[in-house]
N, C-alpha and C. Protein backbone atom coordinates (compact mmCIF):
# COMPACT_ATOMS: atom_id res chain seq x y z
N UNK A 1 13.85 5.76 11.98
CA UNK A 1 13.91 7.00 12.69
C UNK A 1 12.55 7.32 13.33
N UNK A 2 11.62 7.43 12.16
CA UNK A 2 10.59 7.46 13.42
C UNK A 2 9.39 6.73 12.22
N UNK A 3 8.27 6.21 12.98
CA UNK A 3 7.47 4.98 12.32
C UNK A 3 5.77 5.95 12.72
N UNK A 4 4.93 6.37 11.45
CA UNK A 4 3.72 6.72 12.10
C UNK A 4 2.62 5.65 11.35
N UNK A 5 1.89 5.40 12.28
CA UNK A 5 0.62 4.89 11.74
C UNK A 5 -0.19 5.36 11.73
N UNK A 6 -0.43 6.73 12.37
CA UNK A 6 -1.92 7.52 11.88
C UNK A 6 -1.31 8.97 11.79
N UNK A 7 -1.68 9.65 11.11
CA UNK A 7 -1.08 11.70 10.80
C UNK A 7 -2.44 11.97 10.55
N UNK A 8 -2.04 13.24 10.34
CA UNK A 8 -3.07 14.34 9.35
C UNK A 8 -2.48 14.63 7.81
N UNK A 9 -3.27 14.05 7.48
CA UNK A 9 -3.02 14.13 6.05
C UNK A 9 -3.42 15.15 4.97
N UNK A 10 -3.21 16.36 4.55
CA UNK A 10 -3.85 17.03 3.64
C UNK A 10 -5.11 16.41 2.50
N UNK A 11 -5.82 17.51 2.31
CA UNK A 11 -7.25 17.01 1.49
C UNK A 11 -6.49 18.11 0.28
N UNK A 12 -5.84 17.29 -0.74
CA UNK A 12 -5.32 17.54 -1.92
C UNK A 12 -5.71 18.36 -2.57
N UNK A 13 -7.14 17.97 -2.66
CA UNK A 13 -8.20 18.78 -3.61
C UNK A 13 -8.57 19.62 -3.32
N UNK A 14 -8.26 20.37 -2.70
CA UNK A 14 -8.75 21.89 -2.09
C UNK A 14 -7.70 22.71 -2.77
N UNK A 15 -6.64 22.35 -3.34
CA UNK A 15 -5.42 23.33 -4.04
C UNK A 15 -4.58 23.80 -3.33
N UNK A 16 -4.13 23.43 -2.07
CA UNK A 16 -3.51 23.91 -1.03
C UNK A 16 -2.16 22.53 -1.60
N UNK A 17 -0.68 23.09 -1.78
CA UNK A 17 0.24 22.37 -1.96
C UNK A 17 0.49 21.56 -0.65
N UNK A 18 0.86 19.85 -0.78
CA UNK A 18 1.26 19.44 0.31
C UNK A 18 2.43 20.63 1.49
N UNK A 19 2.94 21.30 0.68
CA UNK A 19 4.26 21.83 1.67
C UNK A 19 3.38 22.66 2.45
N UNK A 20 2.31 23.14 3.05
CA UNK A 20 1.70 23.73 3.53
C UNK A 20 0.86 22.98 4.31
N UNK A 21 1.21 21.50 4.62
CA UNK A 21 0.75 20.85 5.44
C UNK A 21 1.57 21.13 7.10
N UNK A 22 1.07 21.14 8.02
CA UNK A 22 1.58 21.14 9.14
C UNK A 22 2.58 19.60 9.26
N UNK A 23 1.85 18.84 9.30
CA UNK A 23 2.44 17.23 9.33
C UNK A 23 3.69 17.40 8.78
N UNK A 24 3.40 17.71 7.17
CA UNK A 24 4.72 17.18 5.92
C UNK A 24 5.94 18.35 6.39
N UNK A 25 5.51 19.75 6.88
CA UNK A 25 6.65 20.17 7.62
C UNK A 25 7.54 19.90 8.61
N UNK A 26 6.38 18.82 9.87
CA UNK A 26 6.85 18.79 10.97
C UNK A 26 8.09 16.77 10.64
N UNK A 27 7.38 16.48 9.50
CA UNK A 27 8.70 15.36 8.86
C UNK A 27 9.08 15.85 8.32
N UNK A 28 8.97 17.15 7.58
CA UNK A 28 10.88 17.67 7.05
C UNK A 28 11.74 18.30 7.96
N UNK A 29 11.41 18.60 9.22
CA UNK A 29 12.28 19.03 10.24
C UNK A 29 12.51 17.68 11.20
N UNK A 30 11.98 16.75 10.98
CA UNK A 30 12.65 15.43 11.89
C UNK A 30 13.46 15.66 11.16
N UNK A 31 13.74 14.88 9.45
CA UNK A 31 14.40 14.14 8.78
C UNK A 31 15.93 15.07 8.44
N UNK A 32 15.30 16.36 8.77
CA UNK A 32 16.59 17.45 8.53
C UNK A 32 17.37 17.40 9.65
N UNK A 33 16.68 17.58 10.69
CA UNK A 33 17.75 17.87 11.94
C UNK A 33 18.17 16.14 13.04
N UNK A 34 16.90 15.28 12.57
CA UNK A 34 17.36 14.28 13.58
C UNK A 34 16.54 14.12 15.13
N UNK A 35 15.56 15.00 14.69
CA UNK A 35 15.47 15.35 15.95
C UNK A 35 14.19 15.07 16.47
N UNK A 36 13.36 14.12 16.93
CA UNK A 36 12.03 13.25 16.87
C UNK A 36 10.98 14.46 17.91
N UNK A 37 11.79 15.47 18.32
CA UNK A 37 11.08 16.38 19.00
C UNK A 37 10.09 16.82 18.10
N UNK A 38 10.51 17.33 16.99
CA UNK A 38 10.44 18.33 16.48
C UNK A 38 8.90 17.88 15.56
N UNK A 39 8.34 16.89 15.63
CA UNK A 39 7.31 16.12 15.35
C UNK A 39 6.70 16.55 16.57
N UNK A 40 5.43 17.27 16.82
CA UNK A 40 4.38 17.79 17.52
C UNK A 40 3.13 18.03 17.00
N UNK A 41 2.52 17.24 16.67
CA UNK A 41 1.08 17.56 15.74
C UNK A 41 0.04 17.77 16.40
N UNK A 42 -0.26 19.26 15.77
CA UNK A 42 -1.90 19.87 16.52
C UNK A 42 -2.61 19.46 16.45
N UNK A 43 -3.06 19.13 15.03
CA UNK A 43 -4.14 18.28 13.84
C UNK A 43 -3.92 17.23 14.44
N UNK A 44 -5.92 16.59 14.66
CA UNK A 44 -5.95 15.61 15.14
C UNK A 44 -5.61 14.01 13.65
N UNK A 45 -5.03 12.80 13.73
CA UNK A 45 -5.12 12.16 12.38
C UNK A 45 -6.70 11.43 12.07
N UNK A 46 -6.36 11.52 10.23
CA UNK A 46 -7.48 11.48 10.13
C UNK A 46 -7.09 10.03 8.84
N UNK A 47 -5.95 9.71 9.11
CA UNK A 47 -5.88 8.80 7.98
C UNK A 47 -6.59 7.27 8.13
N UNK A 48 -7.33 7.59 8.45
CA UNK A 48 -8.36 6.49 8.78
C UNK A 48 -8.67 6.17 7.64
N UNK A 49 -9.60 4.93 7.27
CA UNK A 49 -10.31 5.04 5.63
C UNK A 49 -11.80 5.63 6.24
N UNK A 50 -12.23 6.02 6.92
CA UNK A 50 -13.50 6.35 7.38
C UNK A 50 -13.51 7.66 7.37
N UNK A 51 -12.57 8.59 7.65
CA UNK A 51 -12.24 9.95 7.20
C UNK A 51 -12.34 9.70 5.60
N UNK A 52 -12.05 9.46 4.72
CA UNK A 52 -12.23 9.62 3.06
C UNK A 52 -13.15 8.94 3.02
N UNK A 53 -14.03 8.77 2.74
CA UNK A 53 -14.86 7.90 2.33
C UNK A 53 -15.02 8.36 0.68
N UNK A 54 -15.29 9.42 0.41
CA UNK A 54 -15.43 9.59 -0.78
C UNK A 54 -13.72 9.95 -1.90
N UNK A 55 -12.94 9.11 -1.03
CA UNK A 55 -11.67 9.00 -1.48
C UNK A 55 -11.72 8.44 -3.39
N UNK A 56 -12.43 7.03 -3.25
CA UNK A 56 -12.45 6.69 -4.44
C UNK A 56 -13.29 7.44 -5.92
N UNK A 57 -13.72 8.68 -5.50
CA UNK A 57 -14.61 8.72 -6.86
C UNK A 57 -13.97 9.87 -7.25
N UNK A 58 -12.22 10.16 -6.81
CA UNK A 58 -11.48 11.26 -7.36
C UNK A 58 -11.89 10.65 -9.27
């Protein structure tokens, strides 16, 4: 349905629940309605490994 290789990914650790991600909303309204429109992301992606760098010392 639809294939991403880069999003915006929430920074976990701030206490903010994924469902309050822009992204993870804008794939529960593809996957609900079907509808590849409905995927429009403001947030630039950051799922780079160069965006986390300090990913590993959770």
């Amino acid at each position: 349905m639809l294939r991403l290789d880069q999003w915006n990914h929430p920074d976990l650790t701030d206490g903010r629940p994924p469902s309050e991600s822009e992204t993870f909303r804008q794939l529960a309204d593809v996957l609900a309605t079907g509808d590849l429109r409905r995927y429009a992301p403001a947030l630039p992606a950051n799922t780079h490994w160069s965006h986390w760098s300090e990913s590993g010392s959770l």
